[in-house]
Protein backbone atom coordinates (compact mmCIF):
# COMPACT_ATOMS: atom_id res chain seq x y z
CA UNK A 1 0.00 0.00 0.00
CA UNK A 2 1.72 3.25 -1.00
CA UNK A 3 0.64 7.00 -0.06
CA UNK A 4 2.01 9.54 -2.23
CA UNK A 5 1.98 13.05 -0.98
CA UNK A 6 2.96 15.60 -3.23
CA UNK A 7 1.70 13.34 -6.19
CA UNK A 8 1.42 15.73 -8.90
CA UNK A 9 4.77 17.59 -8.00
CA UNK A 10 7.87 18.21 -10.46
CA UNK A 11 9.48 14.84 -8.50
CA UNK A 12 6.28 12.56 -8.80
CA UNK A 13 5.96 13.42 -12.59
CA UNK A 14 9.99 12.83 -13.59
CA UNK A 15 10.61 10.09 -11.36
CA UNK A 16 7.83 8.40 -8.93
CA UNK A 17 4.95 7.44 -10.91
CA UNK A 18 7.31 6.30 -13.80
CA UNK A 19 9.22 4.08 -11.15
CA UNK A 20 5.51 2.77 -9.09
CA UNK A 21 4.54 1.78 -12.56
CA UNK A 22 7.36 0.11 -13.75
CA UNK A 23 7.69 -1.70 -10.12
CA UNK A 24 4.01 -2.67 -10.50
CA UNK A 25 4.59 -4.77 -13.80
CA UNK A 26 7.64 -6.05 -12.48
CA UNK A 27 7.67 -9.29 -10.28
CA UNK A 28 10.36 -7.45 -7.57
CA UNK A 29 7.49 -5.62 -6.16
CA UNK A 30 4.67 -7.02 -3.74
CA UNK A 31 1.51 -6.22 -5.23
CA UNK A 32 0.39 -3.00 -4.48
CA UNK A 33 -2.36 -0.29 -4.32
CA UNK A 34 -1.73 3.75 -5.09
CA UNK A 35 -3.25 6.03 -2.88
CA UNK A 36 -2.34 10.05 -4.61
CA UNK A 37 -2.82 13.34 -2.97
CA UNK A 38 -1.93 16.59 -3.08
CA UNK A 39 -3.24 20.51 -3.13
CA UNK A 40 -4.65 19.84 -6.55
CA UNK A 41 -8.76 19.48 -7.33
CA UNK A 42 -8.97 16.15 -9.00
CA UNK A 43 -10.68 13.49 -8.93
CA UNK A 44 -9.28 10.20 -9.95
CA UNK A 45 -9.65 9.93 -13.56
CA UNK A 46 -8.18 13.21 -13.69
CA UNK A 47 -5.16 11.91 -11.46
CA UNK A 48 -4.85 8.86 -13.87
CA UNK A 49 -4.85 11.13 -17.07
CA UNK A 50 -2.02 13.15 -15.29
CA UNK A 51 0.00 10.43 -14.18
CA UNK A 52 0.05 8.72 -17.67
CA UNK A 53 0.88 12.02 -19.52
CA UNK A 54 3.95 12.01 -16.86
CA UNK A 55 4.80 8.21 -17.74
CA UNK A 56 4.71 8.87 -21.64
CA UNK A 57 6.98 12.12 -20.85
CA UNK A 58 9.61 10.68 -18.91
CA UNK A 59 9.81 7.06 -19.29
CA UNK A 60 12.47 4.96 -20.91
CA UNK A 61 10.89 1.78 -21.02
CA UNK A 62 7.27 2.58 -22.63
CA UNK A 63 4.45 -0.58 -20.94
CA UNK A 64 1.95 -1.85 -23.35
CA UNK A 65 -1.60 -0.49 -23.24
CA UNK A 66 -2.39 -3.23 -20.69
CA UNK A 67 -0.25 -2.69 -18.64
CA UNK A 68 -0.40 0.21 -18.24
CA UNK A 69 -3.99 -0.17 -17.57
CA UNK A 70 -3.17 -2.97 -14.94
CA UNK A 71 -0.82 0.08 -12.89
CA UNK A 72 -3.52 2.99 -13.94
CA UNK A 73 -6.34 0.37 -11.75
CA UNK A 74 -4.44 0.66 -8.51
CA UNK A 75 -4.55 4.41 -8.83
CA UNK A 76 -7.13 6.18 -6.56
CA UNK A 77 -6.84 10.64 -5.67
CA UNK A 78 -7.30 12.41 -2.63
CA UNK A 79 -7.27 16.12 -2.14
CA UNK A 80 -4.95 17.02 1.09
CA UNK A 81 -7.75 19.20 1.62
CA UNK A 82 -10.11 16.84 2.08
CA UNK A 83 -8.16 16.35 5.77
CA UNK A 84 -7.27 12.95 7.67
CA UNK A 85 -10.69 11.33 7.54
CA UNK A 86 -11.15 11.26 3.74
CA UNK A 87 -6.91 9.74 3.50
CA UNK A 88 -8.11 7.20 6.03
CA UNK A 89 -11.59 6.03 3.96
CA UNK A 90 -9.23 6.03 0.72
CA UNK A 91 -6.62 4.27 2.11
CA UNK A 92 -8.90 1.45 4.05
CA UNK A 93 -10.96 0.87 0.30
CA UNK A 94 -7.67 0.01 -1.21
CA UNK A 95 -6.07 -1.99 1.67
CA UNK A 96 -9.70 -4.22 1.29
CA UNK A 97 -8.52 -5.27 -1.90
CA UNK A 98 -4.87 -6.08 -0.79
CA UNK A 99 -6.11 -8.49 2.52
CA UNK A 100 -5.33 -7.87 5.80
CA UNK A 101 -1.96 -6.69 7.42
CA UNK A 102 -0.64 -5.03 4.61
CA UNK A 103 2.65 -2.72 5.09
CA UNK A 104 1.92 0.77 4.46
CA UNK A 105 4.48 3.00 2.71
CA UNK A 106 3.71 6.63 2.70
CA UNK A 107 6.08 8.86 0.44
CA UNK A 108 6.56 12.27 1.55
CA UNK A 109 7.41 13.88 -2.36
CA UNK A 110 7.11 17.25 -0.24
CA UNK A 111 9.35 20.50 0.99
CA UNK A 112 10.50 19.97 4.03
CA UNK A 113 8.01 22.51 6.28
CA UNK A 114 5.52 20.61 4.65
CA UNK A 115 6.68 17.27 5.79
CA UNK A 116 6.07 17.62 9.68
CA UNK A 117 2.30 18.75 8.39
CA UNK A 118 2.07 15.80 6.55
CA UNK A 119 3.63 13.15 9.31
CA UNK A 120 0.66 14.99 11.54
CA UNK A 121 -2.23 14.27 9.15
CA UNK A 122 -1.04 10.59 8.94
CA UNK A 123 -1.43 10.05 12.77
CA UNK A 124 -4.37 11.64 12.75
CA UNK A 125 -5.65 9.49 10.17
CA UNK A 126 -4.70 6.30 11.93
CA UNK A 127 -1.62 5.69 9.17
CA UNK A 128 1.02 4.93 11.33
CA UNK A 129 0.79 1.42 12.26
CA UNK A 130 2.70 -0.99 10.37
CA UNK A 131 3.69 1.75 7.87
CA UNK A 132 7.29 3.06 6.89
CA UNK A 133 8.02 6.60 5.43
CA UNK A 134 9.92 7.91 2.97
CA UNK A 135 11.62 11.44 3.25
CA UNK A 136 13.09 13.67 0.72
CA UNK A 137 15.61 15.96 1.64
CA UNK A 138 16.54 18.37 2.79
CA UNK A 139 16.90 17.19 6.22
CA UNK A 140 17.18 20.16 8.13
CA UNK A 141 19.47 23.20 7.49
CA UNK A 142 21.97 23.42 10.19
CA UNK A 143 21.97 21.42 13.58
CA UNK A 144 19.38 22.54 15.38
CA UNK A 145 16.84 22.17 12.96
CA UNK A 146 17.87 18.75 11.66
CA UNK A 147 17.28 17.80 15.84
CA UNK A 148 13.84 19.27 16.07
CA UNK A 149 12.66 17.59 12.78
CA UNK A 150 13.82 14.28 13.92
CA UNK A 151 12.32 14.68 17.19
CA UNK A 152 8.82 16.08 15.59
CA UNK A 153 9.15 13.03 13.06
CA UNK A 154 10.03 10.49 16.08
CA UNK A 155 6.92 11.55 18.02
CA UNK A 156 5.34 9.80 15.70
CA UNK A 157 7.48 7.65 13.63
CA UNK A 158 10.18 5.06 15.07
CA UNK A 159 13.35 5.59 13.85
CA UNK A 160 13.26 2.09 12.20
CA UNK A 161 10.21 3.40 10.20
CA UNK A 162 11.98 6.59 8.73
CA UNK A 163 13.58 6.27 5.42
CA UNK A 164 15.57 9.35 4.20
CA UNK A 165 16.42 9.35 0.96
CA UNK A 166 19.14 10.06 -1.40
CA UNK A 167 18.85 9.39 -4.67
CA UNK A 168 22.72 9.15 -5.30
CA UNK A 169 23.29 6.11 -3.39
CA UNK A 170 20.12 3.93 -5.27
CA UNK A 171 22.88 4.49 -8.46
CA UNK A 172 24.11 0.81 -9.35
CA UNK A 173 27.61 2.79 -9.57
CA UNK A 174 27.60 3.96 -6.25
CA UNK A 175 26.50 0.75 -4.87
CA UNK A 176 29.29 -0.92 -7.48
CA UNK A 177 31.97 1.06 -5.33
CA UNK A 178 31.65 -0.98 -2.47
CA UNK A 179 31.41 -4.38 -4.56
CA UNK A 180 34.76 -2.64 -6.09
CA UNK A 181 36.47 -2.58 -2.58
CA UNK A 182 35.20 -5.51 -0.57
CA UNK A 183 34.96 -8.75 -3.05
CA UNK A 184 38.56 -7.66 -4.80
CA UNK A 185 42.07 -8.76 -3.29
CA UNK A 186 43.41 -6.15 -6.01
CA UNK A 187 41.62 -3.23 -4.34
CA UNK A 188 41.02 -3.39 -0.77
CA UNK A 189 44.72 -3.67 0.31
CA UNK A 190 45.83 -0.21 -1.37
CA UNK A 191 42.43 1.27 0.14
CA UNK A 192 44.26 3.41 2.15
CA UNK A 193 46.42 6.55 2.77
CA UNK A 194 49.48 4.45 2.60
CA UNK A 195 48.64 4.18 -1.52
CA UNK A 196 46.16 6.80 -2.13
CA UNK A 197 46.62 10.35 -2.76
CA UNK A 198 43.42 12.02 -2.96
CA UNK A 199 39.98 11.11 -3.56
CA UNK A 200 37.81 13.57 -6.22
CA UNK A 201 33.82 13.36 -5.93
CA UNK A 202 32.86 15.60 -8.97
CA UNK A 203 28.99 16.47 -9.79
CA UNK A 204 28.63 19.86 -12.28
CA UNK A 205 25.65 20.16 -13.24
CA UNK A 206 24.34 21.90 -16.26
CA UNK A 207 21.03 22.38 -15.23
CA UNK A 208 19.66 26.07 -13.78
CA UNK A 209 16.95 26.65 -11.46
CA UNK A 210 14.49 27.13 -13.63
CA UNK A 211 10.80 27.21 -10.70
CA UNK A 212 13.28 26.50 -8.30
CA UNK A 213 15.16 29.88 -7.59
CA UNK A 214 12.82 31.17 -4.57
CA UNK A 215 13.11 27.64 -2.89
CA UNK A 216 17.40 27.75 -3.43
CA UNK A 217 18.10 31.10 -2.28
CA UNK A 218 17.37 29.57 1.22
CA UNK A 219 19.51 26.07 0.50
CA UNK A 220 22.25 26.89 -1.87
CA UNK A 221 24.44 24.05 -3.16
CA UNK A 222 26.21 22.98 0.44
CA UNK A 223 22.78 22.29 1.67
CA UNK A 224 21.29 21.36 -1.77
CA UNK A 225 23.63 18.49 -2.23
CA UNK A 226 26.72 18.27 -0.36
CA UNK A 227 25.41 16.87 3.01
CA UNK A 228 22.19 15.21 1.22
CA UNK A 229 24.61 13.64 -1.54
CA UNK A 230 28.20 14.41 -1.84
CA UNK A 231 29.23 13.29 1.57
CA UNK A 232 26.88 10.22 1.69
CA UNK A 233 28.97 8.88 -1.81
CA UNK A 234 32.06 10.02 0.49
CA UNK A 235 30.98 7.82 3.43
CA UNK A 236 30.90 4.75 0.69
CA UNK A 237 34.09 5.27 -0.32
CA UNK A 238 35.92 5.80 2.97
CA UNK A 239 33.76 3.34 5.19
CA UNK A 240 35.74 0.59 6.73
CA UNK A 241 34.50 -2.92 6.15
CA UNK A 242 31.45 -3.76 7.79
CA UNK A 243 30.49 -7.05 9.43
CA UNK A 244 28.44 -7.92 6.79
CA UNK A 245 26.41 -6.05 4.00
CA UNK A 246 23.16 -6.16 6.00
CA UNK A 247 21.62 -2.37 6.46
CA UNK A 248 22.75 -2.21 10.04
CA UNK A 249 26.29 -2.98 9.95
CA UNK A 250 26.69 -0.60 6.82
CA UNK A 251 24.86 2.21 8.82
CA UNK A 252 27.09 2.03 11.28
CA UNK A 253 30.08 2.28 9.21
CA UNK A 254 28.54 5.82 7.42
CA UNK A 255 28.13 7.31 10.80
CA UNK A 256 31.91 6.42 11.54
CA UNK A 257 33.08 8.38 8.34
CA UNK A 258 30.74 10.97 9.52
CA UNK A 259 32.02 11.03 13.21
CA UNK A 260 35.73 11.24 12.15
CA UNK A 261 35.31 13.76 9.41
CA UNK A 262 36.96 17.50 10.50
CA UNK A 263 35.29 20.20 11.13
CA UNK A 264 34.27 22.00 7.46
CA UNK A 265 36.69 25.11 7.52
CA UNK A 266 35.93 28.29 5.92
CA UNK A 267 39.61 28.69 4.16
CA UNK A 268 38.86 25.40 2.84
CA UNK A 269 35.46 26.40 0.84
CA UNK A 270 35.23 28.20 -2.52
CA UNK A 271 31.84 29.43 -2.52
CA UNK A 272 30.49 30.56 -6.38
CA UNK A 273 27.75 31.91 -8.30
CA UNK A 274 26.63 32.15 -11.84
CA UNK A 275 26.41 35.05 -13.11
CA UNK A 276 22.76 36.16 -14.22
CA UNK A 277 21.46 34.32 -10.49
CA UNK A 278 20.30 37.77 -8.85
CA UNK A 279 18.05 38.32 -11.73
CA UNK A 280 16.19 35.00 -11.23
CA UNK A 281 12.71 35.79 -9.92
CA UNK A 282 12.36 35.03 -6.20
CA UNK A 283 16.21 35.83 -5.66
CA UNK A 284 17.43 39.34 -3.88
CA UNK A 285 19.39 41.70 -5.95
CA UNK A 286 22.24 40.93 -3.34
CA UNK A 287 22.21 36.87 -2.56
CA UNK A 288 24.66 35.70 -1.47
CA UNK A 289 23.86 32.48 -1.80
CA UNK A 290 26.07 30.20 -3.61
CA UNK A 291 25.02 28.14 -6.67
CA UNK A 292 28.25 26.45 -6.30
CA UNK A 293 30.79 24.80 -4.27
CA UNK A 294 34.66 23.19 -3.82
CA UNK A 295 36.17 22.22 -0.82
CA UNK A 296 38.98 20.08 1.07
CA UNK A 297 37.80 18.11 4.03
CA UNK A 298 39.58 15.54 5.72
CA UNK A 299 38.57 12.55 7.46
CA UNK A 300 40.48 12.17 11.41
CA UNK A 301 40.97 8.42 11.45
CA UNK A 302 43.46 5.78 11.18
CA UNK A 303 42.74 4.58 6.84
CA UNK A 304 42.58 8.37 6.00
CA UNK A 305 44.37 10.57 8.21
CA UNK A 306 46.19 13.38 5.66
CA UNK A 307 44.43 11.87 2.48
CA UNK A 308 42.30 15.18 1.09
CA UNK A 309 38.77 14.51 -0.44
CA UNK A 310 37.82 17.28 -2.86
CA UNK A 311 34.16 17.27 -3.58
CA UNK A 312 32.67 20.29 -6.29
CA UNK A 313 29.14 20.63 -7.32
CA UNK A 314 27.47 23.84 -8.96
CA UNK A 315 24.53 25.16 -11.47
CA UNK A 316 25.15 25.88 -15.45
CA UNK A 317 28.10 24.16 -15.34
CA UNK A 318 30.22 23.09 -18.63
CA UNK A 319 29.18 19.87 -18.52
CA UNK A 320 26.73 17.68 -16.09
CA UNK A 321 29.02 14.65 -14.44
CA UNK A 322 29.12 12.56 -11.61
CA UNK A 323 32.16 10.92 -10.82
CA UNK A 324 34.18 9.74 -8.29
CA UNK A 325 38.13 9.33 -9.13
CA UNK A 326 40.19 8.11 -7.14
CA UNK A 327 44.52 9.30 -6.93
CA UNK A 328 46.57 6.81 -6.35
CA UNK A 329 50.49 7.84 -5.27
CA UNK A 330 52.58 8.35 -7.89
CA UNK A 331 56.00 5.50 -8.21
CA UNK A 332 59.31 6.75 -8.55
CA UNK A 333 60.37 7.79 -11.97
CA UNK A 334 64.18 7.66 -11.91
CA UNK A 335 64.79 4.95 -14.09
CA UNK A 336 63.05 6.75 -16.85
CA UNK A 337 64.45 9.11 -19.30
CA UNK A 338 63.65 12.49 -18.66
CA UNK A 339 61.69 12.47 -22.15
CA UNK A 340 60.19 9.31 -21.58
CA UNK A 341 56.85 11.56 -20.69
CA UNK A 342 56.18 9.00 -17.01
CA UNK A 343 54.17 10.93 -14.89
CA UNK A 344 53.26 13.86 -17.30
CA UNK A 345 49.33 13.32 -17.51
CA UNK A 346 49.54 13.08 -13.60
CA UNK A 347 48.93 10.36 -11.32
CA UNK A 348 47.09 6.59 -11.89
CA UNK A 349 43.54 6.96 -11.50
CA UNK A 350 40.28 4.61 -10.33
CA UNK A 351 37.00 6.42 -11.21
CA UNK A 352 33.63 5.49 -11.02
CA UNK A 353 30.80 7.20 -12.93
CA UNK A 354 27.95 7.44 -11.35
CA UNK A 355 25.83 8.13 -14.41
CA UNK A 356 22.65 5.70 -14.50
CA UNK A 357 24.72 3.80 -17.88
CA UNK A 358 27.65 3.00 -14.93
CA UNK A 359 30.86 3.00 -15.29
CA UNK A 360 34.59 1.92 -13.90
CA UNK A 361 38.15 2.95 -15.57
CA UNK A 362 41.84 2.49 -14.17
CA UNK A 363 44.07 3.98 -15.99
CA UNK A 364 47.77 3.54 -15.87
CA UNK A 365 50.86 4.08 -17.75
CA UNK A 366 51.79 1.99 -20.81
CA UNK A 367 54.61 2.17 -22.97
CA UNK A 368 53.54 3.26 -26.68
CA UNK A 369 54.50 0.89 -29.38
CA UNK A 370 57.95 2.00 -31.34
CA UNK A 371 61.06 1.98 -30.36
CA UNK A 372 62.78 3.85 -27.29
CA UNK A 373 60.58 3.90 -23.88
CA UNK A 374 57.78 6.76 -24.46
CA UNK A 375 55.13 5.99 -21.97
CA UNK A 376 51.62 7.08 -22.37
CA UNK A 377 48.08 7.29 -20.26
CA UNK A 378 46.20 4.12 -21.17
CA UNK A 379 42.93 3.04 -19.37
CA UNK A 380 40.60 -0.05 -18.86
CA UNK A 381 36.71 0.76 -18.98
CA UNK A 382 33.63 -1.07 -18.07
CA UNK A 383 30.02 -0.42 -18.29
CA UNK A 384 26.78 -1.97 -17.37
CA UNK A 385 26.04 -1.92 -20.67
CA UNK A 386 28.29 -4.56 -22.10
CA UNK A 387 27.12 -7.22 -19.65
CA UNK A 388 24.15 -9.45 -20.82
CA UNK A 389 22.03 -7.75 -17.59
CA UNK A 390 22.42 -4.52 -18.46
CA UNK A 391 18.62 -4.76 -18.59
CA UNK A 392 18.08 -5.42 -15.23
CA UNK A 393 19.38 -1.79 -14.05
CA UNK A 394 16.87 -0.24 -12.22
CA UNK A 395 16.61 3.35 -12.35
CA UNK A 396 18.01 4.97 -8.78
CA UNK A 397 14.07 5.92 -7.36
CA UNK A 398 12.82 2.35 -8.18
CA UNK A 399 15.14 0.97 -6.24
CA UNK A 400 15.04 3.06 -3.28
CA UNK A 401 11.24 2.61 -3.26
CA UNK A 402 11.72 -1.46 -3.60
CA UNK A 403 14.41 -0.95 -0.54
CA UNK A 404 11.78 0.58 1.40
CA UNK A 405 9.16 -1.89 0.87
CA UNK A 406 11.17 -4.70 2.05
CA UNK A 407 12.49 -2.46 5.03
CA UNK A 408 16.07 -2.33 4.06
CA UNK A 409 17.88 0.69 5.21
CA UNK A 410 21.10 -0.13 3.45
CA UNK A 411 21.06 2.83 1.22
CA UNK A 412 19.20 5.54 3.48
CA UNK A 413 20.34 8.16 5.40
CA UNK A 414 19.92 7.50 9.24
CA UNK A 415 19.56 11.09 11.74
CA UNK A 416 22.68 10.24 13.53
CA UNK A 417 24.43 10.60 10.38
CA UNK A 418 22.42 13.73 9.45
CA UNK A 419 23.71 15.26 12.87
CA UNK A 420 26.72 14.65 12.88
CA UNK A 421 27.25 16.08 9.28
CA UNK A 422 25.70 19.42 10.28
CA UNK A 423 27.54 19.22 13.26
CA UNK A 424 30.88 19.09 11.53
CA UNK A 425 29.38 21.54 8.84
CA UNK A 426 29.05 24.39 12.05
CA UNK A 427 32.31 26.34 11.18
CA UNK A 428 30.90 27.26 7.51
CA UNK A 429 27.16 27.54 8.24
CA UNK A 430 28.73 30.48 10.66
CA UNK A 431 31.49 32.27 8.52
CA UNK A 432 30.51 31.34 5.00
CA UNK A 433 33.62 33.17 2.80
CA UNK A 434 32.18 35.40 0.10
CA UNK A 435 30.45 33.97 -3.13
CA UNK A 436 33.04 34.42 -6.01
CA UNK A 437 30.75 34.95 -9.81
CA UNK A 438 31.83 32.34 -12.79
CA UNK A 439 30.53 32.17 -16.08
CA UNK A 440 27.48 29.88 -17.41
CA UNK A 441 29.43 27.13 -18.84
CA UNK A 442 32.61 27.16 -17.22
CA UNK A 443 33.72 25.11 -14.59
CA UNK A 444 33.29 27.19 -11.88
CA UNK A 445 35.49 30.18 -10.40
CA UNK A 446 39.26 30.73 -10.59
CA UNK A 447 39.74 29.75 -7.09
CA UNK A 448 38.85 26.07 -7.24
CA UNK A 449 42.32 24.97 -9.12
CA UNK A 450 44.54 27.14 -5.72
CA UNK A 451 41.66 25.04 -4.02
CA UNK A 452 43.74 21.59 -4.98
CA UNK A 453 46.47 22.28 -5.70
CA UNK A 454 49.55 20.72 -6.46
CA UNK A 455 46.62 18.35 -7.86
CA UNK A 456 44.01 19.03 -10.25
CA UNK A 457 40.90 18.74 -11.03
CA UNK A 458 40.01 15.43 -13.36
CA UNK A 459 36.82 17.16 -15.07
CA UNK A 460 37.47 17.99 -17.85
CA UNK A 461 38.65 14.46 -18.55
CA UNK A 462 41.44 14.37 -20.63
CA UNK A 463 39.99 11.50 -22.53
CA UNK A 464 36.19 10.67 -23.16
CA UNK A 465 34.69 7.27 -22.01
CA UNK A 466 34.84 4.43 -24.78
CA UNK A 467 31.53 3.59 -25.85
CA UNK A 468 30.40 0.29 -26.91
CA UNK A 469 30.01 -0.03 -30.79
């Protein structure tokens, strides 16, 4: 049985109705019942007609006109405004048809001051029993708030029943990170500072604001996506081994990473905006909010003490990415001829992309065929793609939402973790250095490359990704 709030919102149309459906005609899913609401006046049919306009937009594996009809059945509409009573006659109609004891999962596709409204209306409807919810973030914007939302959400929701999500980790990339690291003798033994260098976690983004500007001029990009998304990939990558890959154990290890990582210093931060922001509509003449973001943190623990992690993410950048590389330390290069060109396209590299068509390279140096020793960069690539499976991806959302179902918290964010990130975030929440202006299309401002420096940054990649002819 799944609630949607916020069902005709910008998220529900891209992402959430195109995922429910394709769960529904899958056999992963338990069968299942759609209960819709929202501010919008509709009735069903009307709620139907929307949600199939949103499947034909945004889908990328079109269902046959019956089934499509078999999902558009288990669709019923509520107005919020009908209040708790009407949710609770809706939702007891469709449970009928499902038998009794069936899990509830109520998706809160809302802004956060709407979400505590929401978790109200459900326990005044009687929704709360044997029902899990799903969150979107942001989860809080500093400390203190992310502590009273979890203790307005745990007056009526167990901790166990809370699911906050990040899209990010549903990626079969990001989850291919810690297959990478914990079922390879290659790769776990370097996995340290003893062998790497530095650790990139890259995510431009081309995209503007577009509806959104009123709604970011209160977030900005730190809040956006750095503890929501950046640092959750981080915790993936730096998380010791855990007992066993059961949602606990991995939990557990997260909230390490996030207990040992340094406070977030200001001189550390490059704070940026793109030029043409103030004249958004919603935004002040004078925001200084940023619409993008570098910096250097540093994790205070025994695998990663004095290994940097650089993490960038902005608005309108050059080009939309999301990539994880990995530095490894450079050998020694005295047995090479000075023009033997070892070391000149800097140092070996792991990276993950964390695209939804996946993908792993290592490159290395190779000598070029001819005579004398030239060496050059060479690389080995995989992607999802070239595997007979590469039809069983599911999209990040459809996943998550099948996690939560089943009760697995594996992927999902839990409010120790969110805590302790804002926690550690307290220095630059308080001193935020000035927003620095770059151009639409660049790669941010000036500052970023003094920002990592002796290194640099791998985006731009100095080669493109082989694809599969």
């Amino acid at each position: 049985m799944v609630v949607l709030f916020g069902a005709t919102g910008d998220l529900a149309r891209r992402k959430l109705l195109p995922g429910l459906a394709h769960l529904d005609v899958s056999e992963l899913a338990p069968e299942m019942r759609l209960v819709a609401t929202s501010l919008d006046d509709l009735d069903a049919e009307g709620f139907r007609a929307f949600a199939k306009q949103a499947f034909d937009e945004f889908t990328h594996r079109p269902l046959t006109q019956e089934q499509w009809d078999s999902f558009a059945s288990t669709l019923t509409y509520v107005p919020q405004t009908a209040g708790p009573e009407a949710l609770a006659k809706a939702v007891a109609e469709a449970e009928a048809e499902l038998g009794p004891d069936v899990r509830r999962l109520h998706y809160l596709s809302v802004p956060p001051k709407a979400a505590v409204n929401v978790i109200t209306m459900l326990r005044e409807a009687g929704l709360v029993e044997r029902s899990r919810v799903v969150m979107e973030k942001p989860f809080g914007t500093d400390l203190a708030s992310a502590i009273a939302l979890n203790d307005q959400v745990h007056e009526t929701f167990d901790e166990s029943q809370v699911f906050r999500i990040d899209h990010f980790l549903g990626k079969e990339a990001a989850q291919n990170i810690l297959a990478f690291r914990f079922a390879n003798g290659l790769f776990e033994p370097i996995w340290n500072r003893n062998f790497i260098d530095h650790v990139q976690i890259d995510i431009p983004e081309t995209l503007g604001l577009d509806q959104r500007a009123n709604f970011y001029e209160s977030t900005g990009a730190y809040k956006d996506m750095v503890v929501t998304h950046l640092f959750q990939v981080m915790a993936f990558v730096a998380m010791e081994p855990p007992t066993a890959l059961e949602p606990r154990s991995i939990s557990e290890e997260k909230n390490k990473v996030f207990r040992s990582l340094l406070p977030i210093e200001p001189a550390n931060v490059v704070r940026g905006q793109f030029a043409g922001y103030t004249s958004l509509d919603g935004v002040a003449p004078d925001s200084d909010t940023e619409t993008f973001i570098a910096l250097r943190v540093g994790l205070d623990n025994w695998r990663w003490a004095g290994v940097p992690f650089y993490l960038r993410t902005g608005k309108r950048m050059a080009e939309g990415a999301r990539i994880i590389s990995i530095a490894f330390k450079e050998a020694p290069r005295t047995m090479f001829p000075a023009n033997s060109g070892v070391g000149s396209a800097g140092p070996d590299h792991l990276t993950f992309d964390l695209a939804d068509e996946s993908k792993v390279s290592l490159s290395f140096y190779g000598k070029r065929p001819g005579p004398g020793m030239r060496l050059e960069k060479l690389s080995m690539q995989f992607s999802t793609q070239e595997t007979e499976r590469a039809g069983d991806v599911l999209e990040a959302y459809e996943r998550l939402i099948l996690d939560a179902m089943r009760g697995d918290h594996t992927l999902f964010t839990t409010a120790e973790g969110i805590e302790s990130l804002w926690e550690r975030s307290a220095p630059l929440l308080e001193n935020p250095p000035e927003v620095k202006p770059y151009g639409v299309g660049t790669w941010g401002p000036n500052a970023i490359h003094q920002l990592i420096a002796p290194h640099a940054w791998r985006l731009p990649f100095e080669r493109a990704w082989r694809e599969k002819k």
